[in-house]
Protein backbone atom coordinates (compact mmCIF):
# COMPACT_ATOMS: atom_id res chain seq x y z
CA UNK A 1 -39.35 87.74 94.12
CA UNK A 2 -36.09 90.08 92.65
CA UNK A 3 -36.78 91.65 89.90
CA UNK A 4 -33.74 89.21 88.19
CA UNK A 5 -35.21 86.08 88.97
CA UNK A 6 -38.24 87.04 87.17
CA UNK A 7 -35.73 88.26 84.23
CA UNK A 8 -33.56 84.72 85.15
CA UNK A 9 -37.03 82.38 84.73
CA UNK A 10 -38.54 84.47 81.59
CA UNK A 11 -35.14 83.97 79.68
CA UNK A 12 -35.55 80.18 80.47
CA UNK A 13 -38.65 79.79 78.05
CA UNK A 14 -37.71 79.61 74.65
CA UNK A 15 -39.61 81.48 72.16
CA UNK A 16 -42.54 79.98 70.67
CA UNK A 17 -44.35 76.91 71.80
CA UNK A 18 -43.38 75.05 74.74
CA UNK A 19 -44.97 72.35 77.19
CA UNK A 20 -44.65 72.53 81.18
CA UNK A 21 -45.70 71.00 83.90
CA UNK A 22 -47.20 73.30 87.06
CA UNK A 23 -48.49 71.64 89.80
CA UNK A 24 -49.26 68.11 88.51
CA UNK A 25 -51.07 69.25 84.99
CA UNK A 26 -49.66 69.84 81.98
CA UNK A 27 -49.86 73.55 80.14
CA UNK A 28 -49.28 74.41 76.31
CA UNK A 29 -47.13 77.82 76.80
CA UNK A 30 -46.38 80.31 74.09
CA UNK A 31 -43.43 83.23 74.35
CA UNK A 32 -43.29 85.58 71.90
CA UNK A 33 -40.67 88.73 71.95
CA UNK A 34 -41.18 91.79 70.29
CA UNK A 35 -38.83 95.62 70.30
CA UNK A 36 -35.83 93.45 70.43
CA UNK A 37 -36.28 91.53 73.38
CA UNK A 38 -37.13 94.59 75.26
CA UNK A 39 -41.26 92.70 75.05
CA UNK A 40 -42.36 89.70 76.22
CA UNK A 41 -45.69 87.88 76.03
CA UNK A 42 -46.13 84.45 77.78
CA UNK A 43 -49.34 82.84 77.25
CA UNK A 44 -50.13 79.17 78.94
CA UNK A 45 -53.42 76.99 79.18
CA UNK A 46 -53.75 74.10 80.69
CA UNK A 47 -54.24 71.17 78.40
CA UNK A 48 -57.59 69.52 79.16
CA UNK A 49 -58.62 71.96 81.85
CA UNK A 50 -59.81 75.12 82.35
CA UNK A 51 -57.16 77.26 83.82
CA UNK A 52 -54.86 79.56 81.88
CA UNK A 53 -51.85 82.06 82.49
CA UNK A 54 -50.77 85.75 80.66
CA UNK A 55 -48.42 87.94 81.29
CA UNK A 56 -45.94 90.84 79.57
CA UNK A 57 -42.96 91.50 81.01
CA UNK A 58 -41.17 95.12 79.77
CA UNK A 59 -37.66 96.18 80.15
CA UNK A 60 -36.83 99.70 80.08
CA UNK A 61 -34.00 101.70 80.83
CA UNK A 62 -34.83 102.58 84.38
CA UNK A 63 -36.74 99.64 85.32
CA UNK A 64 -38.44 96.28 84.39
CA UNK A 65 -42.41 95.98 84.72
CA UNK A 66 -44.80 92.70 84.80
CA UNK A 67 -48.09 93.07 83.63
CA UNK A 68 -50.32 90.49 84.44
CA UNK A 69 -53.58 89.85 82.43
CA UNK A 70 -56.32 90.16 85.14
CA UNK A 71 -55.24 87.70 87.38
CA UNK A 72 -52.90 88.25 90.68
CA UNK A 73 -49.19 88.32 90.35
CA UNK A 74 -48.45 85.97 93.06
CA UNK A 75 -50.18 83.08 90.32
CA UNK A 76 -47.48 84.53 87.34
CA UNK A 77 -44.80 84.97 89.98
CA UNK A 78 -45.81 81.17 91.38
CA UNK A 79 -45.87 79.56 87.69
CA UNK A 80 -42.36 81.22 86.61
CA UNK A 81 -41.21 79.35 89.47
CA UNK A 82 -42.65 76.42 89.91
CA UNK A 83 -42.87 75.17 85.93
CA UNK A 84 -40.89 72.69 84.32
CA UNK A 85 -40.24 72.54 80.82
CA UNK A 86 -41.20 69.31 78.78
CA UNK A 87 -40.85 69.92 75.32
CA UNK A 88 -40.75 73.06 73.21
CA UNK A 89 -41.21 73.76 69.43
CA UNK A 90 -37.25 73.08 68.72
CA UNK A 91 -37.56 69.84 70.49
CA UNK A 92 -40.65 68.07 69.43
């Protein structure tokens, strides 16, 4: 995936709490941005289930770096682009 897609899908989830869908199960998802948008934390767990998501994303001036929180980047890269948004905290 190009770096801008992942830049194109993180913009996409609004700040604070959201719901998505990801492959037929629904996840609560939190974003949270911090040095000016320069940070970003996404945290999702599936409701009723086990399985969970977490990532930071950095922008710098020379590049842009995901971190994923020990689990493969193909599963953050997958999620990014396979979620759809429900409901988040400004639609409820």
């Amino acid at each position: 995936m190009h770096p801008d897609e992942i830049v194109n899908y993180i913009s996409a989830i609004p700040t604070g709490y959201s719901e998505v869908m990801y492959n037929g199960k629904k996840y609560g998802m939190s974003r949270t941005d911090f040095a000016g948008g320069r940070s970003t934390k996404v945290y999702a767990e599936e409701l009723g289930g086990s399985d969970h998501l977490s990532f930071n994303y950095y922008r710098t001036k020379n590049s842009n770096l995901l971190k994923t929180c020990e689990m493969p980047e193909q599963k953050v890269l997958d999620f990014l682009a396979e979620m759809t948004l429900l409901k988040n905290s400004t639609n409820r």
